[in-house]
C-alpha atoms as a PDB file:
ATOM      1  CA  UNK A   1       0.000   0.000   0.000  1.00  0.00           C
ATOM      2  CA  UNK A   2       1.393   3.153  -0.476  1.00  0.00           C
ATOM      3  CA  UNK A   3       1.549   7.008   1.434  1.00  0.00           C
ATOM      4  CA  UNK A   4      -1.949   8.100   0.299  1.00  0.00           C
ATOM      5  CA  UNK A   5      -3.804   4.785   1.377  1.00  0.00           C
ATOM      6  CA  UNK A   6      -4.186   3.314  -2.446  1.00  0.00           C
ATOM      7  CA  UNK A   7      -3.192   0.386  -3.242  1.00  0.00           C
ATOM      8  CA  UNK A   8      -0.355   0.105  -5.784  1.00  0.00           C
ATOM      9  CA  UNK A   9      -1.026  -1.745  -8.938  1.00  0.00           C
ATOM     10  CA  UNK A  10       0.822  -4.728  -9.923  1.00  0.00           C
ATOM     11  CA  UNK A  11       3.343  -4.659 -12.455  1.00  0.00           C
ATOM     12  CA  UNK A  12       2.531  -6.371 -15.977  1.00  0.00           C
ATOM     13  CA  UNK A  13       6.012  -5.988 -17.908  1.00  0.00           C
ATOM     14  CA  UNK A  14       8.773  -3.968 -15.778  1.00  0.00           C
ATOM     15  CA  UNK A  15      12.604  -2.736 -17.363  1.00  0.00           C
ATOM     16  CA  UNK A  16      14.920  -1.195 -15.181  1.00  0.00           C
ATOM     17  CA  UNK A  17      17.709   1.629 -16.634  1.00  0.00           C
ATOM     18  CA  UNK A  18      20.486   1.962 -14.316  1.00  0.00           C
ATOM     19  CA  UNK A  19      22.026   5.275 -14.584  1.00  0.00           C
ATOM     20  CA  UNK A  20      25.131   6.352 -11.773  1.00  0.00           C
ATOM     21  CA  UNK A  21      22.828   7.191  -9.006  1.00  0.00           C
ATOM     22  CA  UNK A  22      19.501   7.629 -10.452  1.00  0.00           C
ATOM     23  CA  UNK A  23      17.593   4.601 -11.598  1.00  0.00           C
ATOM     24  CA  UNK A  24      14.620   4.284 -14.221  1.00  0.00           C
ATOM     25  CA  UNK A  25      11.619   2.245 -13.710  1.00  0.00           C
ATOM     26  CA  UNK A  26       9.495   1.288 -16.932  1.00  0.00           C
ATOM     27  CA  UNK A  27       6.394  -0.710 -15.879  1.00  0.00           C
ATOM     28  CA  UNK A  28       3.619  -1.683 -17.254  1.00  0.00           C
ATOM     29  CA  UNK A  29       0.286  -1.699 -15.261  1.00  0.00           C
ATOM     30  CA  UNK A  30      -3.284  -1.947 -15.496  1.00  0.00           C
ATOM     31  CA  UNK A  31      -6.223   0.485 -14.935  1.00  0.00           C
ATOM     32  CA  UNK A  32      -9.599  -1.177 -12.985  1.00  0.00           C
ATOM     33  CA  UNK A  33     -11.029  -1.666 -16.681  1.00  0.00           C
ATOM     34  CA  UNK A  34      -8.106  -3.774 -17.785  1.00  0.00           C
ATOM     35  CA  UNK A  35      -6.570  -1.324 -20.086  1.00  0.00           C
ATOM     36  CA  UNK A  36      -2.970  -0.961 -19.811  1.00  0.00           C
ATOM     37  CA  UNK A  37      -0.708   2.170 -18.903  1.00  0.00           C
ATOM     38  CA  UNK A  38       2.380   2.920 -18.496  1.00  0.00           C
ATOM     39  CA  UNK A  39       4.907   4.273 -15.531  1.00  0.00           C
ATOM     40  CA  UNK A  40       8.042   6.075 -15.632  1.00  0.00           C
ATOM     41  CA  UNK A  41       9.883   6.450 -11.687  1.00  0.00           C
ATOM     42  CA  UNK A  42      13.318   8.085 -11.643  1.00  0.00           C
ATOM     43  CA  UNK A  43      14.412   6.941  -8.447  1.00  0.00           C
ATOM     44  CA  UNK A  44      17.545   9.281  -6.786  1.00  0.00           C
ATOM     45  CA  UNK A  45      20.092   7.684  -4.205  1.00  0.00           C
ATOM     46  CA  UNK A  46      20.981  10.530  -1.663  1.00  0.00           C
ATOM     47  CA  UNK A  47      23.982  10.082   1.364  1.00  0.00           C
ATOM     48  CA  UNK A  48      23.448  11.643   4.370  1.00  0.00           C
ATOM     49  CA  UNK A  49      25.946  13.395   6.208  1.00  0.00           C
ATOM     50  CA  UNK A  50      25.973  10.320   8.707  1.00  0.00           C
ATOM     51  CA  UNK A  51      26.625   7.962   5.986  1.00  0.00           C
ATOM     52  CA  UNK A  52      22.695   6.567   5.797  1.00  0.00           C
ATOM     53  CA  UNK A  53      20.798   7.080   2.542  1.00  0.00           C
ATOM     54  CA  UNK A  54      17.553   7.900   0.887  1.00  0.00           C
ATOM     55  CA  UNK A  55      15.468   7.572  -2.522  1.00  0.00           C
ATOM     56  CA  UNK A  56      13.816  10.351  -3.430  1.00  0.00           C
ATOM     57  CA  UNK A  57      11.356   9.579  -6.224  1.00  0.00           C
ATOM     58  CA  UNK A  58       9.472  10.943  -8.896  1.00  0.00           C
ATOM     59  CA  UNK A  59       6.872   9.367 -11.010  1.00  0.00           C
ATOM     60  CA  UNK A  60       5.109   9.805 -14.949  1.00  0.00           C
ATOM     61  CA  UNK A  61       1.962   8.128 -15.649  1.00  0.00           C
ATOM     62  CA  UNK A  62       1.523   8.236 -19.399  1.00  0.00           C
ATOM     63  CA  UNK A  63      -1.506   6.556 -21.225  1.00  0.00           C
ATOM     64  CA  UNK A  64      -2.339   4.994 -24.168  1.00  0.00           C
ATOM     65  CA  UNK A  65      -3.841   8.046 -26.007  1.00  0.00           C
ATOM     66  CA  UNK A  66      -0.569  10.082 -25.169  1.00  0.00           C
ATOM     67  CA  UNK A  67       2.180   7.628 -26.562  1.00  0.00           C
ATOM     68  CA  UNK A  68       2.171   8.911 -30.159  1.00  0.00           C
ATOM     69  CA  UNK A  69       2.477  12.820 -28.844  1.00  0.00           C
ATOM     70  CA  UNK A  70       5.103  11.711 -26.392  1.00  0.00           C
ATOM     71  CA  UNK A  71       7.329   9.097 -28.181  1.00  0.00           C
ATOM     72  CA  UNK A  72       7.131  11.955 -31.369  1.00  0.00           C
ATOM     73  CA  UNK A  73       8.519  14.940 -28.964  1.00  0.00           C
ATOM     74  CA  UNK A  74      11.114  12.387 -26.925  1.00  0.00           C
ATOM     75  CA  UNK A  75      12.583  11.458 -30.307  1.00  0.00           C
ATOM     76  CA  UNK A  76      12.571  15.171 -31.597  1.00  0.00           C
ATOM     77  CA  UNK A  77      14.469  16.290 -28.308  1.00  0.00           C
ATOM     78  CA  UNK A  78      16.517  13.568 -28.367  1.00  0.00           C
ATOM     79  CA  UNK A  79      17.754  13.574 -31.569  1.00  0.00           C
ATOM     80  CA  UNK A  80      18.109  17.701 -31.110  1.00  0.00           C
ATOM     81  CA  UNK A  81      20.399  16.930 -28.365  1.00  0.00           C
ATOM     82  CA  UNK A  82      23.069  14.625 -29.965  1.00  0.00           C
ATOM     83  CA  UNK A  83      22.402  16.767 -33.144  1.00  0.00           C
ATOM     84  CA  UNK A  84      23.622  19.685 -31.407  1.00  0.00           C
ATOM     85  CA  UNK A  85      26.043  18.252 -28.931  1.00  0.00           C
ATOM     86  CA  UNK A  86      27.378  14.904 -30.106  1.00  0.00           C
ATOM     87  CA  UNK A  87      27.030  11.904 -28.254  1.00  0.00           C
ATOM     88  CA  UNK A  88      29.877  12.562 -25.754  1.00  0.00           C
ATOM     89  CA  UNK A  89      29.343  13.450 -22.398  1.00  0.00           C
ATOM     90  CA  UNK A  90      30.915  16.322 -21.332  1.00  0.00           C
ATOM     91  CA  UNK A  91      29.802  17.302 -17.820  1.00  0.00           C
ATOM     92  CA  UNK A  92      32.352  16.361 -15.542  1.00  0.00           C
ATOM     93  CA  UNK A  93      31.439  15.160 -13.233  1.00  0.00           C
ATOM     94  CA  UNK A  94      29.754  12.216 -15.625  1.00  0.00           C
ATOM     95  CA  UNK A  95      33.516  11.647 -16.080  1.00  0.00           C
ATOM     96  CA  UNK A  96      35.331   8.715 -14.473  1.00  0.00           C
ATOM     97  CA  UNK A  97      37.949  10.874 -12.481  1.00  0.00           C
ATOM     98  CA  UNK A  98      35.477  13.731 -11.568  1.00  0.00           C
ATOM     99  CA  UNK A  99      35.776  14.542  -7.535  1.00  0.00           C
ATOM    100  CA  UNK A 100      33.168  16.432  -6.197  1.00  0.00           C
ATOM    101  CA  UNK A 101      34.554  20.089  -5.156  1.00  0.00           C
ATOM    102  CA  UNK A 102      34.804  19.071  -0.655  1.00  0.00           C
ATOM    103  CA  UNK A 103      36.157  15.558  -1.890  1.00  0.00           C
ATOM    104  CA  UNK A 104      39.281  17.944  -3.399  1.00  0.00           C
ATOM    105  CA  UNK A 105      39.271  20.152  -0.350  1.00  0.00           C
ATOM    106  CA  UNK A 106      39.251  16.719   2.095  1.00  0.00           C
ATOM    107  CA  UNK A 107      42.226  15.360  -0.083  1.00  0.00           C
ATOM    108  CA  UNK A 108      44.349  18.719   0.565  1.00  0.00           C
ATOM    109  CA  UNK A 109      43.476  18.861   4.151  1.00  0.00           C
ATOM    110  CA  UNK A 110      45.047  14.834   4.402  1.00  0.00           C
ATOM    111  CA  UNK A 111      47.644  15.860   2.667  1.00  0.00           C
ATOM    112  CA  UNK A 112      48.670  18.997   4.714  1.00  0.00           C
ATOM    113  CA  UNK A 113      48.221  16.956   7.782  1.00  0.00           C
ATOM    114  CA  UNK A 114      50.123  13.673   6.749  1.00  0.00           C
ATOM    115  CA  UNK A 115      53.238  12.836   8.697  1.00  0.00           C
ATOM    116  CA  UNK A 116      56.233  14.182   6.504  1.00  0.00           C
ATOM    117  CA  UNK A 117      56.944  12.239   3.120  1.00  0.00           C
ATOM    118  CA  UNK A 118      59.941   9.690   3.375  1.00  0.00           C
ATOM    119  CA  UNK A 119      62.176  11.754   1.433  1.00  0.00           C
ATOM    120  CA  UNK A 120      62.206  14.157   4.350  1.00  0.00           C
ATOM    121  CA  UNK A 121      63.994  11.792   6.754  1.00  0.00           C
ATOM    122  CA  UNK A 122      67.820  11.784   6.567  1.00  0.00           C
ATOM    123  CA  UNK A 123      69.572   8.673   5.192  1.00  0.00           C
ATOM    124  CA  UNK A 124      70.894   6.378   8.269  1.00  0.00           C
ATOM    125  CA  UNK A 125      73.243   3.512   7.885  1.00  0.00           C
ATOM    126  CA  UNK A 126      72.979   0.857  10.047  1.00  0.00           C
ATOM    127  CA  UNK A 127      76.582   0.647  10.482  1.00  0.00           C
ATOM    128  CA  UNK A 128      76.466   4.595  12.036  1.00  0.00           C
ATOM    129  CA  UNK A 129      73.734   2.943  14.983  1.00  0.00           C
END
C-alpha cells in the first residue's frame, strides 16, 4: 500500500535503466477496466551526512492516447540533443575521475596533515647505529 492509502497496482512488464545514481523504472500496469498504462519512476540515491541514505522519487503516468504525442517529442528532443552536442558526455562530473569540489578540499586537508613524506627523513646507515 502506499503514502496516500491506495493500493499500488501490480506490475505487468517492468525494465529497469540503471544510470550512476539515479535509476529508471518502466512498468507496465493496469487500470480497474483492464486497459494498460504505463509508468516512468526516476528513483535518486541521496547520502546523508551520517553515511545513511535515501530515494527520493518521482513518477510519470503516461496513457495509451498520449504515446504517439510523447514518443514523437522524446525522439525530436533527443535527436536535437546529440544533433547539437554529439554523443559525448561532457559534464564532468559524468567523467570517471570527476571529484566532487569538498572531496578535493578533504584530499588537501590529508595531505597537509600527513606525517612528513619519506624523502624528508635523513639517510641512516645501520653501520652509524
Amino acid at each position: 500500500m502506499s503514502d496516500n492509502g491506495t493500493i499500488e497496482k501490480e506490475e505487468i512488464f517492468s525494465k529497469v535503466l540503471r544510470a550512476g545514481r539515479r535509476t529508471y523504472f518502466f512498468d507496465v500496469r493496469a487500470t480497474k477496466a483492464n486497459d494498460y498504462y504505463l509508468t516512468i519512476t526516476e528513483s535518486k540515491k541521496f547520502t546523508n551526512d551520517d553515511g545513511s541514505f535515501h530515494y527520493k522519487k518521482h513518477k510519470i503516468y503516461l496513457y495509451k492516447e498520449d504515446f504517439a504525442g510523447f514518443n514523437e517529442i522524446l525522439q525530436e528532443m533527443t535527436d536535437y540533443i546529440l544533433n547539437e552536442k554529439g554523443e559525448e558526455v561532457i559534464s564532468e562530473r559524468h567523467q570517471k575521475n570527476f571529484k566532487k569540489e569538498y572531496e578535493e578540499e578533504e584530499e588537501r586537508k590529508v595531505e597537509a596533515t600527513a606525517s612528513p613524506s619519506a624523502a624528508a627523513f635523513t639517510d641512516i646507515s645501520f653501520e652509524d647505529i
